[in-house]
Structures are given as structure tokens and as C-alpha cells.
Protein backbone atom coordinates (compact mmCIF):
# COMPACT_ATOMS: atom_id res chain seq x y z
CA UNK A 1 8.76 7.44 15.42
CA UNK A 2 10.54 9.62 13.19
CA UNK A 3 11.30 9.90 9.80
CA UNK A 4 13.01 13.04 7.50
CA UNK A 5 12.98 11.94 3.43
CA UNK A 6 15.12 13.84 0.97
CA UNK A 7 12.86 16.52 -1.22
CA UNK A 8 13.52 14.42 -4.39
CA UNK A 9 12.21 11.16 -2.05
CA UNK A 10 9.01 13.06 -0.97
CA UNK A 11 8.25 16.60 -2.04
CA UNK A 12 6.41 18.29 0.35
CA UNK A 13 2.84 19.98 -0.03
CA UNK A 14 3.38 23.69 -0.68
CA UNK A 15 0.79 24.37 2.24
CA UNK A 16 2.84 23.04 4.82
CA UNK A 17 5.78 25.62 4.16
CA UNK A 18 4.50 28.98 6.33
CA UNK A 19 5.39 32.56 5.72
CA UNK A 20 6.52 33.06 9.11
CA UNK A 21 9.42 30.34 9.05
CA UNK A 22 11.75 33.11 9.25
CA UNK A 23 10.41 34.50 12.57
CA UNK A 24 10.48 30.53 13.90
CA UNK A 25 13.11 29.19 12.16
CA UNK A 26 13.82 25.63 10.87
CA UNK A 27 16.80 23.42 10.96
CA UNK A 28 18.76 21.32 8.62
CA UNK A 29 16.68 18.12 9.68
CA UNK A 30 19.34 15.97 8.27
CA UNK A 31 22.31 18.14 8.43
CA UNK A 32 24.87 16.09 10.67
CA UNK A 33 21.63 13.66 11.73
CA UNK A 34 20.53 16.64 13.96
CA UNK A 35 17.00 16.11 14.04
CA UNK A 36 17.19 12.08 14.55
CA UNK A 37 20.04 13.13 17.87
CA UNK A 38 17.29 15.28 19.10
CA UNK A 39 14.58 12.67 19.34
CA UNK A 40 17.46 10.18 20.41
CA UNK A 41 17.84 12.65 23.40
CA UNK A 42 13.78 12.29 24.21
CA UNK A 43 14.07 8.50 23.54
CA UNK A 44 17.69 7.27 24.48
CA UNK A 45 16.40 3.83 23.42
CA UNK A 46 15.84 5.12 19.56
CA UNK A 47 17.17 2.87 16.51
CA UNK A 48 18.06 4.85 13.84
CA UNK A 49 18.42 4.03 10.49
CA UNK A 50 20.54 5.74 7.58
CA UNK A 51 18.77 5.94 4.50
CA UNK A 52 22.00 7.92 2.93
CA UNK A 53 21.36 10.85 0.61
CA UNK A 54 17.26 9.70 1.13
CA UNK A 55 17.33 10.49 4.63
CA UNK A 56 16.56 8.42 7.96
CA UNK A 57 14.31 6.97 10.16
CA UNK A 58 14.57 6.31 13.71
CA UNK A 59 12.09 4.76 16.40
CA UNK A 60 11.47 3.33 19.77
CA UNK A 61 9.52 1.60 21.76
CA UNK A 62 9.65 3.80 25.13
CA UNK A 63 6.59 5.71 26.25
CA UNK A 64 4.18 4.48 23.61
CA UNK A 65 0.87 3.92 24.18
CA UNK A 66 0.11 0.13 25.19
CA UNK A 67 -2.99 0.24 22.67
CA UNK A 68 -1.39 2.17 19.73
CA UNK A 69 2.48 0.17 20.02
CA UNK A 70 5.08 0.74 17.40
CA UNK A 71 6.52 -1.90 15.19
CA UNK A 72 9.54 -1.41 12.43
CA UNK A 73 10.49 -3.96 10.03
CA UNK A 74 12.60 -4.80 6.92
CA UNK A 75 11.78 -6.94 3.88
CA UNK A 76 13.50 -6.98 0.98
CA UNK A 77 14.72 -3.07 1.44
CA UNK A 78 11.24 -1.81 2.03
CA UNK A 79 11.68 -0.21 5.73
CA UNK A 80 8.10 0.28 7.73
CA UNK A 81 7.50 2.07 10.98
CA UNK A 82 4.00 1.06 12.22
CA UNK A 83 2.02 2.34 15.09
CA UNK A 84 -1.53 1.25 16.00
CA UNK A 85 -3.52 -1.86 15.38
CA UNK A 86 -5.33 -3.26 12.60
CA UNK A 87 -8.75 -5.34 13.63
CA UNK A 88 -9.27 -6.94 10.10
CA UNK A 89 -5.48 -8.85 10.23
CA UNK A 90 -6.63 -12.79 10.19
CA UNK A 91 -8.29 -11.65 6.85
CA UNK A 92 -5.77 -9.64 5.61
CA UNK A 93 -3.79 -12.42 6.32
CA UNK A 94 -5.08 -15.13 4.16
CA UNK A 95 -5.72 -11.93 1.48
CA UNK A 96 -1.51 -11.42 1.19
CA UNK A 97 -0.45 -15.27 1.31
CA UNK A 98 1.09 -14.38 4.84
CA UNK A 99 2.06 -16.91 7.72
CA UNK A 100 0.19 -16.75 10.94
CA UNK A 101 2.89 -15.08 12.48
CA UNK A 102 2.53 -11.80 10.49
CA UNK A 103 2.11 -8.92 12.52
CA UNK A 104 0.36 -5.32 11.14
CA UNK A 105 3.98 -3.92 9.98
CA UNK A 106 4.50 -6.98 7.64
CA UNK A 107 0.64 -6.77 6.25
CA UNK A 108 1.67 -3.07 5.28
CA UNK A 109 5.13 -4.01 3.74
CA UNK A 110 3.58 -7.30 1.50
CA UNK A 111 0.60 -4.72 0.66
CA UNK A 112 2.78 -2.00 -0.69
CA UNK A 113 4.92 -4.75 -2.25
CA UNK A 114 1.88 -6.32 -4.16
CA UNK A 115 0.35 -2.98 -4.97
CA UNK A 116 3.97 -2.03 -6.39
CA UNK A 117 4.28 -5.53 -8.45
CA UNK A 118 1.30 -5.11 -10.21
CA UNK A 119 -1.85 -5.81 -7.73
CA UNK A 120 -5.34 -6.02 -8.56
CA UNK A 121 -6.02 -3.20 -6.11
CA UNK A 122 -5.44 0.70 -6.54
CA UNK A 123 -3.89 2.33 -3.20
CA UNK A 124 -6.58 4.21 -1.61
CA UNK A 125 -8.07 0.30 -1.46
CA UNK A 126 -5.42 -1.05 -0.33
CA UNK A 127 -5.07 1.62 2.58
CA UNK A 128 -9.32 1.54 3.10
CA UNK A 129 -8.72 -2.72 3.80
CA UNK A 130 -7.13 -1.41 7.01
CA UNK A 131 -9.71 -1.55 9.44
CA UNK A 132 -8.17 -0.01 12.75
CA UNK A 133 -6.47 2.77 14.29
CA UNK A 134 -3.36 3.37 12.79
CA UNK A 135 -0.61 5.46 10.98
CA UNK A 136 2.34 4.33 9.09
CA UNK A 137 5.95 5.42 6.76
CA UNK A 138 7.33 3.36 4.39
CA UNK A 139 10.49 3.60 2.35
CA UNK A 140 11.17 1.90 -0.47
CA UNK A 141 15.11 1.73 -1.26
CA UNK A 142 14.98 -0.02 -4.38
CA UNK A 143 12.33 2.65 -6.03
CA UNK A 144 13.09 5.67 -3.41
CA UNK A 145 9.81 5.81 -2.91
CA UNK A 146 7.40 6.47 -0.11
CA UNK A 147 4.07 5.12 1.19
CA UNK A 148 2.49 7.21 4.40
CA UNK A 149 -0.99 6.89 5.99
CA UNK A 150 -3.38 7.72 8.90
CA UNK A 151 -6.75 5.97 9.40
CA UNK A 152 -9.75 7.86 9.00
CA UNK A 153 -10.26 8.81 12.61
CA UNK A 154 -6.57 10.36 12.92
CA UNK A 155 -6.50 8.19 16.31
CA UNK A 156 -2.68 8.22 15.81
CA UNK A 157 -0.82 11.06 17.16
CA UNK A 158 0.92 11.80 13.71
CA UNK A 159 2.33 14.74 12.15
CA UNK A 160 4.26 15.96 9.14
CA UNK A 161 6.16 19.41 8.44
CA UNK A 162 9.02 20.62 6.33
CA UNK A 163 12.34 22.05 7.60
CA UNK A 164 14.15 24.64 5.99
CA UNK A 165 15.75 22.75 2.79
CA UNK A 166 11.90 21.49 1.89
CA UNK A 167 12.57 18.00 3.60
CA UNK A 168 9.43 16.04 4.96
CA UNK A 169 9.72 15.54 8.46
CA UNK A 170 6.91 12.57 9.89
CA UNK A 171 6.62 12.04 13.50
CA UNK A 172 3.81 10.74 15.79
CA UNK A 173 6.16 13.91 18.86
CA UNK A 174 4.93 17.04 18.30
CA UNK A 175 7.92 18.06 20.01
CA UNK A 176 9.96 16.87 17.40
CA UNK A 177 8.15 18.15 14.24
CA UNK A 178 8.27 21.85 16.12
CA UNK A 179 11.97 21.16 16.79
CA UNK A 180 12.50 20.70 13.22
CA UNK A 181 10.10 22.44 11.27
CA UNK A 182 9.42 25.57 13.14
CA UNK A 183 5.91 26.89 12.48
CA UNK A 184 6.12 25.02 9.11
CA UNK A 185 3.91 21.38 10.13
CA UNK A 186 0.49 20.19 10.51
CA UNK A 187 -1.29 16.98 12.20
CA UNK A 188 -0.86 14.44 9.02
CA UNK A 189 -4.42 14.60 7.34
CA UNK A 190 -7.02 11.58 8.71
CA UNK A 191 -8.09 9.42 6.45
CA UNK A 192 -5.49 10.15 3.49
CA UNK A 193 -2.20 8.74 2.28
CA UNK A 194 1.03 10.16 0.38
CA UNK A 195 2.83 8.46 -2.14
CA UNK A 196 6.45 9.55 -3.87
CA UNK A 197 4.83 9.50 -7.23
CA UNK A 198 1.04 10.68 -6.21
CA UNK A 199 1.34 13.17 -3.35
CA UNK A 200 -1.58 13.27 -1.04
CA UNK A 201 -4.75 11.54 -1.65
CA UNK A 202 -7.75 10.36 0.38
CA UNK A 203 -8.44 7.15 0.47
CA UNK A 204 -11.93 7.98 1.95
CA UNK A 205 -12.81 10.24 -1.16
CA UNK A 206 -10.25 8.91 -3.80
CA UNK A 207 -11.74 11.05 -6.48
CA UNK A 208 -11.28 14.42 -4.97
CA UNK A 209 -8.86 16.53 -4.68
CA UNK A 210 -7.57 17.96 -1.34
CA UNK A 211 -7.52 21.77 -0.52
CA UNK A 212 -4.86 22.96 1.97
CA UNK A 213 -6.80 25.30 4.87
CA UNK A 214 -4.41 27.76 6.57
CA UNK A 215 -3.63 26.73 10.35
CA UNK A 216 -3.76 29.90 13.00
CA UNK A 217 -2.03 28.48 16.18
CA UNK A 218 -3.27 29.86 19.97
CA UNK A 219 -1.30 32.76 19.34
CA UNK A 220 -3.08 33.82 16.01
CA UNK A 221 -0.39 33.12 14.09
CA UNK A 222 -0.38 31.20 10.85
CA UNK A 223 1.59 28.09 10.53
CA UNK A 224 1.77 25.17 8.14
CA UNK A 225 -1.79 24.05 6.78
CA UNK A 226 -4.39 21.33 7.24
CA UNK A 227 -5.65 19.50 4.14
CA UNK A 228 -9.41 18.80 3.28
CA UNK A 229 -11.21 17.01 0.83
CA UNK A 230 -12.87 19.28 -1.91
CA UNK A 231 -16.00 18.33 -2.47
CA UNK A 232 -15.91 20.32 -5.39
CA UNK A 233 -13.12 19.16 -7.05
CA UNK A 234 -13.20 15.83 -8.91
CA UNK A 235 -9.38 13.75 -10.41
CA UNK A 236 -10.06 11.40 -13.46
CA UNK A 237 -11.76 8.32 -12.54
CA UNK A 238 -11.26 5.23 -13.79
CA UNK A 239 -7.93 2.67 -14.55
CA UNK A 240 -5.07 3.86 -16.70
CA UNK A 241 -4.26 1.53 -19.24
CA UNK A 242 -0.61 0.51 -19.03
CA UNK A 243 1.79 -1.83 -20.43
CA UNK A 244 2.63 -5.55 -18.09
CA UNK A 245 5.44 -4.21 -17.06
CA UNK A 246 3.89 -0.70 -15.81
CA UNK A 247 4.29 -0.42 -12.33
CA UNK A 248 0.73 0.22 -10.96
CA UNK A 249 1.69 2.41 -7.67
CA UNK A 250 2.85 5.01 -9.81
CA UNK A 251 -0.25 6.14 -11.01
CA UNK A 252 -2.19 6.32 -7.73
């Protein structure tokens, strides 16, 4: 799976963005669709979608892993690439009003929808109700907005870099983030989530704040950074009081 959002979409982390990008250069990730033709070449069975001016997504189902498989759906203009399995989806189920017939993708999609209309839930809940191995990118088209997460065990191969206009590139190919990002990427953190509004947050430690760690590669040199929880570092607990109409997500 791939996916390459707009800066204005999804900023990305300052720590990702290397010193030596101009001794391994970036591309334009979405300059001419460049990017989502080069992981069309690796999958030649790749869908890929047009977000316009947000950017794209693309995916297929060719050499995945039988126990981590990829599903993409579309409700309501909320686009989800999925890849894993949740163990906790009968419950999950009955929790989101869903038909038996719901699959992982569509538990992710009607959770982002209710946290977005007002749920009862802040995210790093809704992401920690996902018992499984899994990583996921959502795109909202109504809001241009983005929900991304990895479980807690990073059992996902999943990564995220930035190219050389700051545009967030997400891919579970290493290939394909070092194709367009250079030196400038990083495995996606476990056990945290990034929101349009929020940025990165833990959803194992939803109270502290993350630290980026510089990344040396086998060849000593540094390249985009890992993030860490702080344990020194605590955000503001407790629920922001809003108006009805207030949409929750944004504050988390």
C-alpha cells in the first residue's frame, strides 16, 4: 500500500526530514503521479486513487502476506487502506452498529466516522479497542483530514518519510519509501497514531509526548528519525469542553 498526502493534508514531523537529503536526493512524490507509477511497476496489479491537489493512494493485493492481507474501502468519501487483522471484530461489531458482514477496513472507517461525529471515545481509545496486528491510512475528503496507525507490536511492515516538497509518503515497501524519500523516512512508530489536526500521538501513553531519536543507517549515516515516548514529558489531561457542534477528532 501506498499513500503520498499534500503538506497542508498531513504535515510531516520535522524529524523525519534528514540533513543529508541532498547527498540522497528525493523526488516530487506526486509530481506527474511518479511515485504511485513506481510502485505500479513493483505491483502491476495496483489501484490507484486520485485524491487531486490532496494527493493519492494506491494498493494491491499481490505478494502480501496471507496473515497480514490488505483491504481498501470507500464510505461516504472516507478512503481506508487496511492491512492486518483485528481479533476483537465480533465485539467491535456490535460496539459500531455494523452488519455481520463488516470486515476490519469498515470497523476503522465507522470508528473514525463516529469519533469525527461526536463519539463518546477520544482517539488513542478508539485505536487501543483494536486488538490485533495491524496498520492503517485514512483520508477523509470531506474534512481533508487524515487518520494513520500501527499496533503496538509494529507487526506491520509500515513506514512513513517525506520527499522533497515536505509530502508524507506511507507505505508498508521499503523500497518505495527509499524511492521517494531518499534518506528522509523511518519505520512508522508502534503503538502510535497521526491525525491531520493532532500529529503523532501514542495511543499506548496518550499523555506523553513523543521525542524524535536520530536514525544512523548500516553505513553510519543519519537518516530520518524514530519517535519515542517521553516519559518525561506530560500533554494536558483531561476533556476539552466544547460546543455540540465541536467536532471531537480535532482535539485529539
Amino acid at each position: 500500500m501506498l499513500a503520498v498526502f499534500e503538506k497542508t493534508v498531513a504535515k510531516s514531523p520535522e524529524g523525519l526530514q534528514t540533513p543529508q537529503q541532498q547527498e540522497s536526493p528525493a523526488l516530487n512524490a506526486l509530481k506527474d503521479g511518479l511515485l504511485a507509477k513506481h510502485f505500479s511497476s513493483l505491483h502491476p496489479s495496483a489501484v490507484t486513487i486520485n485524491l487531486g491537489q490532496s494527493g493519492c493512494i494506491s494498493y494491491s493485493v499481490d505478494k502480501q502476506n496471507p496473515l497480514l492481507p490488505r483491504l481498501f474501502a470507500v464510505v461516504d468519501d472516507i478512503f481506508c487502506l487496511f492491512q492486518g487483522h483485528v481479533e476483537n471484530v465480533a465485539p467491535l461489531k456490535q460496539q459500531y452498529g455494523l452488519g455481520k458482514t463488516a470486515n476490519e477496513v469498515i470497523i476503522v472507517i465507522e470508528a473514525y466516522r463516529t469519533l469525527r461525529d461526536r463519539g463518546p471515545y477520544p482517539a488513542d481509545q478508539v485505536v487501543r479497542d483494536l486488538q490485533g496486528k495491524f496498520a492503517f491510512i485514512l483520508y477523509d475528503s470531506t474534512s481533508k483530514s487524515t487518520f494513520i496507525a500501527a499496533d503496538v507490536d509494529g507487526s506491520v511492515p509500515f513506514f512513513w518519510g517525506t520527499d522533497s516538497e515536505e509530502h508524507l509518503v506511507l507505505s508498508d515497501d521499503v523500497e518505495t519509501i527509499k524511492k521517494g524519500c531518499g534518506k528522509s523516512f523511518a519505520a512508522f512508530p508502534k503503538g502510535c497514531f497521526f491525525t491531520t489536526s493532532g500529529g503523532l500521538r501514542s495511543f499506548e501513553h496518550p499523555f506523553n509526548e513523543l521525542k524524535a531519536v536520530p536514525r544512523v543507517d548500516s553505513s553510519g549515516e543519519m537518516c530520518g528519525a524514530n519517535f519515542k515516548v517521553d516519559a518525561e514529558s506530560k500533554k494536558e489531561s483531561g476533556m476539552p469542553r466544547v460546543g455540540s457542534a465541536a467536532n471531537w477528532s480535532q482535539h485529539y
